[in-house]
Structure formats: C-alpha cells, structure tokens
Protein backbone atom coordinates (compact mmCIF):
# COMPACT_ATOMS: atom_id res chain seq x y z
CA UNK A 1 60.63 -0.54 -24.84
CA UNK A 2 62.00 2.01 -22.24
CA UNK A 3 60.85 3.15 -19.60
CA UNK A 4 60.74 6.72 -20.61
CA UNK A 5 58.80 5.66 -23.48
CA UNK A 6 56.75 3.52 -21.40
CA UNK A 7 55.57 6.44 -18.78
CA UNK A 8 55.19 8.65 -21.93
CA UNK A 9 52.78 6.44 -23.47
CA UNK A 10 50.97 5.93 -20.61
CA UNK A 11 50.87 9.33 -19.76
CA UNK A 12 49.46 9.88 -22.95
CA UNK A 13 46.49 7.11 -22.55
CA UNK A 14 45.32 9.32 -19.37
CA UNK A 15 45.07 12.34 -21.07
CA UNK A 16 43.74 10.90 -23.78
CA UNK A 17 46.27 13.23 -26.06
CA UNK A 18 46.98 12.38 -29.89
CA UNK A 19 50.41 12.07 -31.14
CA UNK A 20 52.24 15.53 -31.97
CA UNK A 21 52.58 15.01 -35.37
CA UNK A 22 49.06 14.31 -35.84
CA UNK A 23 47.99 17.56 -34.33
CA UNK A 24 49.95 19.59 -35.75
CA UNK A 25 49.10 18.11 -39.37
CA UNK A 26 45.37 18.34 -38.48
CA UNK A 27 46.07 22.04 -36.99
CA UNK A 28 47.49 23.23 -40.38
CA UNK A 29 44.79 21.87 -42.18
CA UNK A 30 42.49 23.50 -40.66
CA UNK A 31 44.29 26.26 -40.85
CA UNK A 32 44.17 25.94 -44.90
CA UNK A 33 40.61 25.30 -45.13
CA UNK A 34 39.78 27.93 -42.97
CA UNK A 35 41.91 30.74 -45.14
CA UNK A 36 40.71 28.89 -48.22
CA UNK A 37 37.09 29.66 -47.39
CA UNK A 38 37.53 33.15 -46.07
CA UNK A 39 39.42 33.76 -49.22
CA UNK A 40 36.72 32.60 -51.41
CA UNK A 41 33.87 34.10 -49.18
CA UNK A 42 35.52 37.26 -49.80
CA UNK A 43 36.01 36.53 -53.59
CA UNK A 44 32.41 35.73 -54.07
CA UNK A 45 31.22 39.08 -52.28
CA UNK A 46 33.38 40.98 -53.71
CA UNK A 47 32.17 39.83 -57.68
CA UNK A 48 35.42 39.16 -58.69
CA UNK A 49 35.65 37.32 -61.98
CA UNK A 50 39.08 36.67 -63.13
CA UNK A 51 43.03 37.85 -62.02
CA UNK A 52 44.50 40.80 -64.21
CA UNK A 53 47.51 38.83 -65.53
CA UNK A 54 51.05 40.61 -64.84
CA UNK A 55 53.74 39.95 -67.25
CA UNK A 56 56.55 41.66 -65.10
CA UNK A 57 56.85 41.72 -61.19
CA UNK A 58 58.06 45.20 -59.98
CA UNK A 59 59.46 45.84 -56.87
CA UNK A 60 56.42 46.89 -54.61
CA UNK A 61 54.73 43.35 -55.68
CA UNK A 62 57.80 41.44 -55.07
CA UNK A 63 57.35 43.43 -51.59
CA UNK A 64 54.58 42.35 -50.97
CA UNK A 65 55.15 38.66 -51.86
CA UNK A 66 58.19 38.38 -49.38
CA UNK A 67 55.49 39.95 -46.52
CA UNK A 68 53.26 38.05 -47.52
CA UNK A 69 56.05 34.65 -47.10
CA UNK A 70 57.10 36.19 -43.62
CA UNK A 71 53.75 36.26 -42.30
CA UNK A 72 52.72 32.58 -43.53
CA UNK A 73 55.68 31.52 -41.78
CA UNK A 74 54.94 33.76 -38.72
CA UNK A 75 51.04 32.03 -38.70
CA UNK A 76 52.71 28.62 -38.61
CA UNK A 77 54.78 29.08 -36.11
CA UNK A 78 52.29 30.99 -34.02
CA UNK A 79 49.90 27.69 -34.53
CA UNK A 80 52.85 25.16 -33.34
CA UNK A 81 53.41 27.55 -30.50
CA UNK A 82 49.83 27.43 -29.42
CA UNK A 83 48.97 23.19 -30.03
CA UNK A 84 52.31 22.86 -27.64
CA UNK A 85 50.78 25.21 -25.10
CA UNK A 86 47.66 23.58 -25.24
CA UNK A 87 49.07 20.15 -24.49
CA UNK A 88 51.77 21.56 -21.74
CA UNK A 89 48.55 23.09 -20.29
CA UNK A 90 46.55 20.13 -20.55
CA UNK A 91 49.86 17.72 -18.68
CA UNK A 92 49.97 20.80 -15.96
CA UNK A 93 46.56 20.44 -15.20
CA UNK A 94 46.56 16.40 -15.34
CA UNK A 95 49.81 16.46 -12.79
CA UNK A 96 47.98 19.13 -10.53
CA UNK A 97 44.68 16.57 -10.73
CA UNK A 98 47.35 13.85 -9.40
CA UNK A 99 48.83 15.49 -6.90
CA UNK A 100 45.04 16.98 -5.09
CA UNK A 101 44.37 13.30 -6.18
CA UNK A 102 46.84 11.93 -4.25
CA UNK A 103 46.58 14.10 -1.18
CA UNK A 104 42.71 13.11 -1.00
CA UNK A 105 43.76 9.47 -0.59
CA UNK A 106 46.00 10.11 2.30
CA UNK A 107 43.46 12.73 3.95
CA UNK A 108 41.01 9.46 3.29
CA UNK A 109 42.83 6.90 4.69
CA UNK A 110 43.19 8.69 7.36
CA UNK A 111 39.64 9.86 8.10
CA UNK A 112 38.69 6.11 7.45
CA UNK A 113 41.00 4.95 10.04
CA UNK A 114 39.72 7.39 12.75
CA UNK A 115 35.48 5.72 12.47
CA UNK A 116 37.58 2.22 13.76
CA UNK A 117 38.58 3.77 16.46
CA UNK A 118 37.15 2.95 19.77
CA UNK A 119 36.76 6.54 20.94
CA UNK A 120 33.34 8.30 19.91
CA UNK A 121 35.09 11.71 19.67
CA UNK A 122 37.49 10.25 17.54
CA UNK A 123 35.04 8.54 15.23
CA UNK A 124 32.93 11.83 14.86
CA UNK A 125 36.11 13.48 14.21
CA UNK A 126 36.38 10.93 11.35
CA UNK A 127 32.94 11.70 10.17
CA UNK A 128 33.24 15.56 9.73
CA UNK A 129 36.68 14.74 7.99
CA UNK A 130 35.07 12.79 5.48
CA UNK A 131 32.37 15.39 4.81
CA UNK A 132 35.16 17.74 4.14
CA UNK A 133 36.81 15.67 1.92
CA UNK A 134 33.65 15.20 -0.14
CA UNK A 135 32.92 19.25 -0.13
CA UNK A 136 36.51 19.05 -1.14
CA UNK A 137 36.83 16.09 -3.78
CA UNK A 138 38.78 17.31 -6.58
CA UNK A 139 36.56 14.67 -9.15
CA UNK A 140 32.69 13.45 -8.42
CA UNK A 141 33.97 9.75 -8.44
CA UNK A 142 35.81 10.60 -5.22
CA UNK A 143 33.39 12.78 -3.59
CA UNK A 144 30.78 9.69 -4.07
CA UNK A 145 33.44 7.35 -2.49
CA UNK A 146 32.98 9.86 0.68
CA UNK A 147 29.55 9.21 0.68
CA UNK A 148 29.46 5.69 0.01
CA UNK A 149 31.41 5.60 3.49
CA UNK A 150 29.55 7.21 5.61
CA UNK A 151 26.61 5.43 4.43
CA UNK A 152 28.34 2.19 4.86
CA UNK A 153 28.92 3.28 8.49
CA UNK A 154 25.21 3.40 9.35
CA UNK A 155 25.05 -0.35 7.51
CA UNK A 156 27.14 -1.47 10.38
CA UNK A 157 25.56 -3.93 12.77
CA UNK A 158 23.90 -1.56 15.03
CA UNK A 159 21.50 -2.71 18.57
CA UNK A 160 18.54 -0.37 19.12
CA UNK A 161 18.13 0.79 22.45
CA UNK A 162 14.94 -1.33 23.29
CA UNK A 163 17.28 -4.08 22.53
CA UNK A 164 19.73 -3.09 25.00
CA UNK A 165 20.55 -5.54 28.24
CA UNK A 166 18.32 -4.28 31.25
CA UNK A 167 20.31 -2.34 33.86
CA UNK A 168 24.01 -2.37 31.89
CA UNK A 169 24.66 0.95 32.48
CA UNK A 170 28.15 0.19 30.38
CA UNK A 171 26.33 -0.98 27.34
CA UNK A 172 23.87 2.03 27.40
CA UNK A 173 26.72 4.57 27.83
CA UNK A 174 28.37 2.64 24.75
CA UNK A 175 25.20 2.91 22.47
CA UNK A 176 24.36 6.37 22.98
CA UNK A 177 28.16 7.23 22.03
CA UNK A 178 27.43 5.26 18.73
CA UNK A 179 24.32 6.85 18.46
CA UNK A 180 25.62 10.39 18.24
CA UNK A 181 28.70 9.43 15.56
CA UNK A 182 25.40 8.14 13.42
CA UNK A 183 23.08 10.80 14.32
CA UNK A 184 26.00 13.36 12.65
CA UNK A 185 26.45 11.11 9.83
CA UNK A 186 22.60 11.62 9.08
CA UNK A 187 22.78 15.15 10.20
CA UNK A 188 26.14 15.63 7.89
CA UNK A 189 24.19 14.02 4.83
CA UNK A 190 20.84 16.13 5.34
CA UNK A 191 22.54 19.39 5.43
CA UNK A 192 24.21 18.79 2.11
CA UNK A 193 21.46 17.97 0.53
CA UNK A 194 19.80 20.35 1.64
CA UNK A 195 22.32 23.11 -0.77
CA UNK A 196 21.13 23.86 -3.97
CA UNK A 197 21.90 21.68 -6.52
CA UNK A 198 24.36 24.43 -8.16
CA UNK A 199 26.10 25.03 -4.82
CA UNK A 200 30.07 23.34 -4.99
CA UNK A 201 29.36 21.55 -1.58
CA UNK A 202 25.71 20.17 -2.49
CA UNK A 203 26.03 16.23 -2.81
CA UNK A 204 22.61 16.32 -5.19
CA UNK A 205 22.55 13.73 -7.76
CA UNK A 206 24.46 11.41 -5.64
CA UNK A 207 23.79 7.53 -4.73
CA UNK A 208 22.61 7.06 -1.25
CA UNK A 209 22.35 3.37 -0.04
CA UNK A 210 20.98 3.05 3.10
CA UNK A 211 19.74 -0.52 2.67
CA UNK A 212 19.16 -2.58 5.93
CA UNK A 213 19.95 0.47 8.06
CA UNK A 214 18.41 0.34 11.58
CA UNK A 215 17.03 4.68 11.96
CA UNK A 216 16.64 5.17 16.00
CA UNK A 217 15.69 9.12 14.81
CA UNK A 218 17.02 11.25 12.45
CA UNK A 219 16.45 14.22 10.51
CA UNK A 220 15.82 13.99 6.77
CA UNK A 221 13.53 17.33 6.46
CA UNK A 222 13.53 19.44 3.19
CA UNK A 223 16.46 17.48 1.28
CA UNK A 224 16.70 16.62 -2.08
CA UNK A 225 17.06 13.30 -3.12
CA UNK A 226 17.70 13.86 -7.25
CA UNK A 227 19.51 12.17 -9.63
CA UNK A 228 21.03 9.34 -8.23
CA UNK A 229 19.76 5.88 -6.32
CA UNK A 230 18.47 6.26 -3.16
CA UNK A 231 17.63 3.09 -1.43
CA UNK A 232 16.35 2.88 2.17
CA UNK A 233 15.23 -1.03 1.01
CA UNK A 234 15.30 -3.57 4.54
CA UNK A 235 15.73 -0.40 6.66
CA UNK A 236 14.62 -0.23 10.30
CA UNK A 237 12.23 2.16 11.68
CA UNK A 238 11.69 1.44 15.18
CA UNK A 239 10.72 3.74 18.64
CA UNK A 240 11.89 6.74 17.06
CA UNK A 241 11.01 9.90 15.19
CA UNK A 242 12.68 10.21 11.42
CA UNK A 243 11.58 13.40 9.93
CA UNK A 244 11.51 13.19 5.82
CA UNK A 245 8.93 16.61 6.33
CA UNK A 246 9.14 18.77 3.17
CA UNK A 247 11.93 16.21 1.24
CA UNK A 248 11.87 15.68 -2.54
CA UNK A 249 12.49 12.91 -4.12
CA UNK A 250 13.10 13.03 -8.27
CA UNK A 251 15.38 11.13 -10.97
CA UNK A 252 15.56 7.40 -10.42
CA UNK A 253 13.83 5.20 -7.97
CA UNK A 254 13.66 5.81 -4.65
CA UNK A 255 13.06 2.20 -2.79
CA UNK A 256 12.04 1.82 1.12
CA UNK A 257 10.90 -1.95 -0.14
CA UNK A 258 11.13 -4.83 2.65
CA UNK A 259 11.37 -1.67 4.92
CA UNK A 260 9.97 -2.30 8.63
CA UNK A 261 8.13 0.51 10.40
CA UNK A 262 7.71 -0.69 13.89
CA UNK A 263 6.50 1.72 16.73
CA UNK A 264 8.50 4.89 15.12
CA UNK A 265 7.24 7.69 14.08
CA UNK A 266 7.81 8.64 10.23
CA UNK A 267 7.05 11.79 8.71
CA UNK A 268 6.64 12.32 4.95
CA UNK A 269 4.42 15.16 4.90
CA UNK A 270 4.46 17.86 2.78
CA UNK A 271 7.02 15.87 0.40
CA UNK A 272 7.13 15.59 -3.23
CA UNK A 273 7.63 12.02 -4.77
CA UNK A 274 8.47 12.62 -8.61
CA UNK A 275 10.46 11.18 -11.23
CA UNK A 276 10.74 7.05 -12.15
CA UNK A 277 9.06 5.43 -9.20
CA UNK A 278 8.92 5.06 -5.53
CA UNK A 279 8.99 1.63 -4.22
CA UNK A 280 7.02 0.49 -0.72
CA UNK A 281 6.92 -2.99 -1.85
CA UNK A 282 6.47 -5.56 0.45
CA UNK A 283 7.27 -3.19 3.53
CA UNK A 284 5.86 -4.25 6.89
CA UNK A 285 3.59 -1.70 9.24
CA UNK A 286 3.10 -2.92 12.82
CA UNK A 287 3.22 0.30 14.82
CA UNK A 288 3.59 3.60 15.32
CA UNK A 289 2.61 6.30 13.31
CA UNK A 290 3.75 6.72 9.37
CA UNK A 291 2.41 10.15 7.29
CA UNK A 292 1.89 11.45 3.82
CA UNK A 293 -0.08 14.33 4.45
CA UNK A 294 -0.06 16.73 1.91
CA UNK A 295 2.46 15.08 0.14
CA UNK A 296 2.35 14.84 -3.45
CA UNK A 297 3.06 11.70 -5.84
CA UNK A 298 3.90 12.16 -9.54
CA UNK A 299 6.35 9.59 -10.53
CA UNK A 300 5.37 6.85 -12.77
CA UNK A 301 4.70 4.39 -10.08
CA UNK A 302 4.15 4.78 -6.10
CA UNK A 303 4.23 0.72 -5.16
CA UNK A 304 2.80 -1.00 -1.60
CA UNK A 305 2.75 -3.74 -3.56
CA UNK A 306 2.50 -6.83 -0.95
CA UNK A 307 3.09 -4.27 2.30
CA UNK A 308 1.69 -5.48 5.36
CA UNK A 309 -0.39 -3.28 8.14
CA UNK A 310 -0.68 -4.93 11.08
CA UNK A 311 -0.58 -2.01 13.68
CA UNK A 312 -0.46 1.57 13.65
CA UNK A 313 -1.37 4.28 11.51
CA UNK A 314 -0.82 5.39 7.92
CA UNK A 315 -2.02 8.56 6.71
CA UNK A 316 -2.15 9.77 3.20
CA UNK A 317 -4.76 13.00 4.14
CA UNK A 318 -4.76 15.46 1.37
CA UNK A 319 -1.84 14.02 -0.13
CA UNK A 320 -2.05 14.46 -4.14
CA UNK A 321 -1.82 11.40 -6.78
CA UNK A 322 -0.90 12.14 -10.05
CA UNK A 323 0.91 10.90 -13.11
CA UNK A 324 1.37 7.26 -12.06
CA UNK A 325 -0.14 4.42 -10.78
CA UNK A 326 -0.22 3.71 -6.89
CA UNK A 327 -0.53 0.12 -6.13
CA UNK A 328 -1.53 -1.63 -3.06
CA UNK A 329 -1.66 -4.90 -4.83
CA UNK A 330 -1.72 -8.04 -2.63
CA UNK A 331 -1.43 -6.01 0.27
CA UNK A 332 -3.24 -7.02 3.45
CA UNK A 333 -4.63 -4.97 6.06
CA UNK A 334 -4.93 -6.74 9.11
CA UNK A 335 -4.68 -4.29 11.97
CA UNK A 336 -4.59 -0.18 12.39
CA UNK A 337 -6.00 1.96 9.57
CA UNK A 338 -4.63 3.75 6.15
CA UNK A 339 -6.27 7.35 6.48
CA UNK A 340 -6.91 9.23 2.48
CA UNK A 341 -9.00 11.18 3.90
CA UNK A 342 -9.63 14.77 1.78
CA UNK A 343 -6.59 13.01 -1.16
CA UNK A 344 -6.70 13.43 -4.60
CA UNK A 345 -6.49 11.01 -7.44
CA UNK A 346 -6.14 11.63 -10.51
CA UNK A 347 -3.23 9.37 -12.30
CA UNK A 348 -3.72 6.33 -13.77
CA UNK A 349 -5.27 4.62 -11.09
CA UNK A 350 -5.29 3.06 -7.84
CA UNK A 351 -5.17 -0.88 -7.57
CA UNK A 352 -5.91 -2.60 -4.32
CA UNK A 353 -6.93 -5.63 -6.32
CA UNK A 354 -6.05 -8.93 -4.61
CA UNK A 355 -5.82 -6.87 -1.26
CA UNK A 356 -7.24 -8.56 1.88
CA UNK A 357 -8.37 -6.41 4.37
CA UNK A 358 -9.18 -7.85 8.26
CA UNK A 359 -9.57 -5.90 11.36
CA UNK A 360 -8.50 -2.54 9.69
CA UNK A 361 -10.15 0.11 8.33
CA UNK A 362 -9.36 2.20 5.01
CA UNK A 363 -10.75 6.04 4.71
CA UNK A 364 -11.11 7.74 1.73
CA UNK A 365 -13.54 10.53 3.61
CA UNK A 366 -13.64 13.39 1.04
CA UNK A 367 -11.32 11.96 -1.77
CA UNK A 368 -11.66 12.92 -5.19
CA UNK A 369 -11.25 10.75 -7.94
CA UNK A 370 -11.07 11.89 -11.27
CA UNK A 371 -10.22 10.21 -14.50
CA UNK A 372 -8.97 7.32 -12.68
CA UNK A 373 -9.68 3.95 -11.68
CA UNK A 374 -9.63 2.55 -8.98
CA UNK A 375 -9.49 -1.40 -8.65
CA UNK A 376 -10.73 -3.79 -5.52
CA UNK A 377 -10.49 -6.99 -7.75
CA UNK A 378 -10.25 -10.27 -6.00
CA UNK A 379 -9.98 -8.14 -3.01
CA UNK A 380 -10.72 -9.78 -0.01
CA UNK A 381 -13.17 -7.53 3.20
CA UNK A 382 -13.58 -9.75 6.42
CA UNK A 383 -14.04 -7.36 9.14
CA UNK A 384 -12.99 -4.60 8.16
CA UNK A 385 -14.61 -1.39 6.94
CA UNK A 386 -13.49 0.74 3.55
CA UNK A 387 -15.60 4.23 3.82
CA UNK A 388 -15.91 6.40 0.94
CA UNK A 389 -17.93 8.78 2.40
CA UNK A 390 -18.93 12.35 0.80
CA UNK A 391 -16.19 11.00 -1.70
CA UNK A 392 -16.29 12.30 -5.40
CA UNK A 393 -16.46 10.34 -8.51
CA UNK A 394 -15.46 12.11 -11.67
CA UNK A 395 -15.06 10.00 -15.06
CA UNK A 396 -13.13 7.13 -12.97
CA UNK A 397 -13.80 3.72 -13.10
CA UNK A 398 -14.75 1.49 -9.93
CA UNK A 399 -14.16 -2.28 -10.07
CA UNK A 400 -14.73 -4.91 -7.67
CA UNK A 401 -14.76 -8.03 -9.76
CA UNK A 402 -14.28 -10.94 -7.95
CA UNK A 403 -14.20 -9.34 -4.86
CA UNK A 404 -15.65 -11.13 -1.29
CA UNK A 405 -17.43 -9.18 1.22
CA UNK A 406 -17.98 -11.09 4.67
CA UNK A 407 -17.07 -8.26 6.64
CA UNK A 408 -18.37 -4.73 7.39
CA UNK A 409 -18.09 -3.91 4.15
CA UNK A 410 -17.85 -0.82 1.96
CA UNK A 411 -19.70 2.77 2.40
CA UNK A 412 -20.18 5.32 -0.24
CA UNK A 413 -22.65 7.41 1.77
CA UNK A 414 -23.16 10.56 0.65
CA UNK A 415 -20.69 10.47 -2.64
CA UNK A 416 -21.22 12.25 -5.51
CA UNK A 417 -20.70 10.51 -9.15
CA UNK A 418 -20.17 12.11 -12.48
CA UNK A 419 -19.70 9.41 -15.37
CA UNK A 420 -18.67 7.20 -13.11
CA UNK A 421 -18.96 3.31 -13.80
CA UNK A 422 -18.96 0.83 -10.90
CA UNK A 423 -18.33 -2.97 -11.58
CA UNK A 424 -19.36 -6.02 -8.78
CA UNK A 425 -19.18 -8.89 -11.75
CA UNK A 426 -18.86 -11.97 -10.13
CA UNK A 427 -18.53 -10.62 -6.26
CA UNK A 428 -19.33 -12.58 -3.08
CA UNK A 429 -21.32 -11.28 -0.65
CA UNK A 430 -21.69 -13.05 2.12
CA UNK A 431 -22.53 -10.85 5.51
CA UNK A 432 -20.81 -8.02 4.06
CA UNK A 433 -23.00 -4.60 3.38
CA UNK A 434 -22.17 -2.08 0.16
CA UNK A 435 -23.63 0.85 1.20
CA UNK A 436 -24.47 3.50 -1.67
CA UNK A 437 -26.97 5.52 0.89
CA UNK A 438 -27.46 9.38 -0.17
CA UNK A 439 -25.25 9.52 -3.04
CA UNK A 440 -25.82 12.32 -5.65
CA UNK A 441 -25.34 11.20 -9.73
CA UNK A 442 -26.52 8.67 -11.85
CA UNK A 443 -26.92 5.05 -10.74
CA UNK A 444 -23.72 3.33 -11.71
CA UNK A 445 -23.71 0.92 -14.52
CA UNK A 446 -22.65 -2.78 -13.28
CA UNK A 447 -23.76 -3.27 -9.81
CA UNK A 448 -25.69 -6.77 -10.52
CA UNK A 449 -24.90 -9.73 -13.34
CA UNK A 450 -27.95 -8.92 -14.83
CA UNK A 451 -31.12 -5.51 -14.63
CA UNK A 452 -33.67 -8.23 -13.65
CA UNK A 453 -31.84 -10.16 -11.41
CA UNK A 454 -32.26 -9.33 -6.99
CA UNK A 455 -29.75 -7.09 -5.23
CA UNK A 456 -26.91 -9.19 -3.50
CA UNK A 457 -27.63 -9.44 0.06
CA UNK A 458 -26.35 -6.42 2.16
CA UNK A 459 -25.82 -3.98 -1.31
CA UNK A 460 -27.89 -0.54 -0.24
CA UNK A 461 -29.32 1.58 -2.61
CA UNK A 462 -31.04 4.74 -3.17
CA UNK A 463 -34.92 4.38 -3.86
CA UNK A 464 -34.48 6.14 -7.24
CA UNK A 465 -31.54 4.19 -8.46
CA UNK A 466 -32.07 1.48 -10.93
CA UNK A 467 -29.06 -0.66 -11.35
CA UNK A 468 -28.57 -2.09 -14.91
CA UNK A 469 -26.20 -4.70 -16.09
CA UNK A 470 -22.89 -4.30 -17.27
C-alpha cells in the first residue's frame, strides 16, 4: 500500500467521509426519488388520468426534449459539483481544526512548563495562560484538559501555614508565594463559572476534581457547578474562610465525602444543592464554623452518612429539604452542635437512625416537617440534648425504635402535630427525659408497647394526652 493511499485513508477515517463513488450514487438517488415524488405529487393534484398518445414528434416537442436532456445533464453536474464542495469544505475545515489543534499543544506545553518553574510570577503567568487556552480551546476535550491542570496543581502536596516551621522567615515567604499562584487558580476557576452557561468562555458542565486538596481560603461564591463531576472528596478545610455563598450545584454528584473541616470557616449559605446527589459521607467536623443557611436541597440524596462532629458548629437554619432523602446515618455527634433551627422538611425523610449523639446538641427550634419522616432508630443520646421545640408536625412520621436515652434527652415543648405518628417500640430509657410538654394536636399513636402499660421513666406528657399502642 502507498503512502499516499495510506494518508488518504486515514484521512478519511478522521473525517469520517464515505467513499466518492458512494456519495455520489446515493446523491443521484436521491435526487430520483425526490423528482419522482414531486412528479407524482403533482400528477395526483392535478387529476391527471392517462398521457394523450402522439404518433408523430414535431419540432417544438423534439425542442423541448433536447431542453429537457440539457438540463438533466446540467442537474447532475450541478449535484457532483456540490457533494465535491461539501467534502473539500469538510477537509478545509478538518486541516484548519489541526492546525488551531496543533498550535494549542505548543501554547500548552508551554504554559505547563512555566507552573514548574521556581518563580511565583512565572507560575501565575502559567496559570492565566492556561485559562486562556481553555477560553480559547478550539474542541471541549481540550478545554477540559486545561482544567484538569489547574486542578491538578492545587492536588500538589501543599503545607498549610499553621504547619509552617516557627520563625523561618524563608519558608513563610515561600508559602505565601505558593499561596497566591493557588489562590488565582481558584479565583481563575470561580470567575468562569460564574458566566452563563451559553457564554463561549463559561467552563459549565465541566469535571472539577479537587479531591484531597488542602483550601487555606478561597472564593467559590455564586458559581455553577452543572453538568459534570465535581468532587471536593478528602479535601482540607483548615484556619481559613472558603466562601461557596450563593453556589449551585446541579447534574451529577457533587462529593465533599472523607472531607475534613478543621477550624475554617465554610460558607454554603444561600446555595442550591439539586440534581443526583450530594455526598458528605463520612466527612469529619472538629472546628470552626460550617453553614447552610438558607440553602436549599433538592437532589435525590443529601448524605452525612458516617460524618463525625467533634467541634464546632454546623448550621442548617432555614435551609429547605426537598425531593430527597438527607441522611445522617451512623453519624456521631460528640462535640459542638448541628443548628436546623426555623428548616424545612419536606422530602422523603430524614434518617439519623443508628446516630450516636454525646456531648452535642442538635436544634430543630421552629422546623417544619411535613409529609416526611424522620428516623432516630437505634440511635444512641448520652449527654446530649435534641430540642424540637415550637417545631411542627404535619403528616410525617417520627420513629425512635430501638433507640437508648441515658442522656438529656429529647424536647418537643411546645410543638404542634397534625397526623403525625410517633414510634418508641422497643426504646431504652435509662436517665434520659422525652419531653412532649405544651404541645398542641392529638396524642401521637406509639409512645408505649402497650395503652395499659406505665410511661417509661423520664417520657413527659401532657395531662390530656392518652398514649395508645402502636
């Protein structure tokens, strides 16, 4: 085989082009059926029935007839003329994709050399070039390659500055260069995302891995996370502010699981969680200050599965649950607080079953629940409080089975229920108090085994409620 033929072939397997021949055969039968069903269209509406027959040809037909030849033979040609343009147009546009294809990979390499270099101005230098080349990208497969480098750069091994050496003034001079060159990288990737999705420079719908990433700060306000994976999973949140204020979050799953928050503070309020899922699994609390308020869930699932709090503060205050499911299953509670006050429920439930909760307190103050339920199963209260105060119950379900109470317990002072069922089966109480004190609704169906059998030690109860069995 030649080369000519070779490069021609191949040429032809990237444009994905049919042979010549082939076209053109296809393009004239088209052609055919087309005219054939015009004609007949045009037969049929004009009632025609049969041909007069002509027994001799004069001279104006046999006119006619020879037009009539020039002009078929006029058609065809025009049709070759136009399936070559097409495919010279479709090999001019293929060599121009080479050639902006080709100059992107030498204005890459280039911009990919410059973040080795040891110089911080020459490294942010390499970070704004790469931006550029994404804005500039002549496919999406390259302009994600962009991305997927800066992002890699921030998965470098990075020291925080509380890690630092005391009194190195070199080392501190050296980390707050490398913080700026990732500060701009974070910066560089908000601000795109922050152009509407339409807009030729937005990178919406991209992937965004950020796994294991150690955040010192940064500014994540009002972007867009759609489309694509986003994954902050193992990421480091530590003596710092990250702002995620007014983001959304929609398409696939966005994943902060195994994430550490330790003494930063992280701000989610005001953003919108929608789409597949959003995935707190097994993330660890121990400081600081993390918020939701406002913010509103829809996706299928919003997962804490496992998390640990251990210090600090979580707030959820009138965040919105909808849609989904939020699980804090297995999750244990062991320091701080997680604040719901004034939030609103109504998805497909809340489970905290399994949960153990020491030394913390949980506040759903003023949350409304409605068509929901909400699950403390196997749950686990040793000193710790859960307060449900002037909270409202509409048509949700309330289940502690299994549950153990040596703790402070559980208030719902002052709640109001509406067809709301509560279930204790099988719960231990043992120093714990349940504290149903000035609610407004029906007595709950399910608060003792049996309607004859005593109150559990420490359960409270209005004087006109009379709890029946389940």
């Amino acid at each position: 085989m030649s080369p000519r033929l070779s490069r021609r072939q191949a040429e032809r397997r990237g444009l994905r082009l049919w042979p010549v021949g082939l076209v053109l055969l296809l393009a004239f039968t088209a052609a055919i059926v087309v005219a054939a069903a015009v004609f007949y269209t045009g037969w049929d509406l004009l009632s025609a029935r049969e041909l007069k027959p002509e027994r001799l040809i004069d001279s104006k037909t046999l006119f006619d007839l020879v037009k009539l030849s020039f002009g078929v033979v006029a058609g065809a040609g025009a049709l070759v003329a136009l399936v070559v343009a097409y495919r010279r147009q479709r090999v001019d546009e293929d060599g121009a994709l080479r050639d902006a294809t080709r100059l992107h990979t030498e204005r890459f390499t280039t911009a990919v050399s410059q973040l080795g270099d040891e110089s911080a101005a020459v490294r942010l230098g390499g970070v704004h070039a790469l931006a550029g080349l994404a804005d500039d990208a002549p496919t999406r497969e390259l302009r994600q390659t962009c991305i997927d480098v800066l992002c890699a750069y921030l998965r470098l091994p990075y020291t925080a500055e509380a890690e630092l050496p005391a009194d190195d003034a070199e080392a501190r001079h050296s980390y707050l260069a490398l913080r700026e060159v990732r500060h701009t990288v974070i910066r560089l990737i908000r601000d795109h995302l922050r152009l509407p999705l339409k807009h030729q420079h937005s990178w919406q719908g991209h992937d965004f891995d950020f796994t294991g990433v150690t955040f010192d700060g940064g500014d994540f306000s009002r972007a867009t996370f759609s489309g694509g994976l986003v994954s902050f999973s193992g990421a480091t949140f530590s003596e710092a502010r990250v702002d995620f204020r007014g983001a959304t979050f929609s398409g696939d799953v966005v994943s902060f699981g195994r994430a550490t928050f330790s003494g930063a503070k992280v701000d989610f309020s005001e953003a919108t969680f929608s789409g597949a899922g959003v995935d707190f699994s097994e993330a660890t609390f121990s400081g600081g200050l993390v918020s939701f308020g406002e913010a509103t869930f829809s996706a299928d699932v919003v997962s804490f599965r496992m998390a640990t709090f251990s210090g600090g503060r979580i707030g959820f205050g009138e965040a919105t649950f909808s849609k989904g499911l939020v699980s804090f299953r297995g999750a244990t509670f062991s320091g701080g607080g997680v604040d719901f006050v004034g939030a609103t429920f109504s998805g497909t439930g809340v489970d905290f079953s399994e949960a153990t909760f020491s030394g913390t307190g949980v506040d759903f103050v003023g949350a409304t629940f409605s068509g929901t339920r909400i699950s403390f199963a196997g749950a686990t209260f040793s000193g710790a409080r859960v307060d449900f105060h002037r909270a409202t119950f509409s048509e949700a379900r309330v289940d502690f089975d299994w549950a153990t109470f040596s703790g402070d317990g559980i208030s719902f002072g002052g709640a109001t229920f509406s067809g709301t069922r509560f279930d204790f089966r099988a719960a231990t109480f043992s120093g714990g108090a349940v504290d149903f004190s000035g609610v407004t609704g029906p007595a709950p169906s399910g608060l003792v085994p049996q309607s004859r059998s005593p109150l559990p030690t420490g359960l409270t109860l209005p004087a006109d409620w009379h709890p029946t069995g389940p």
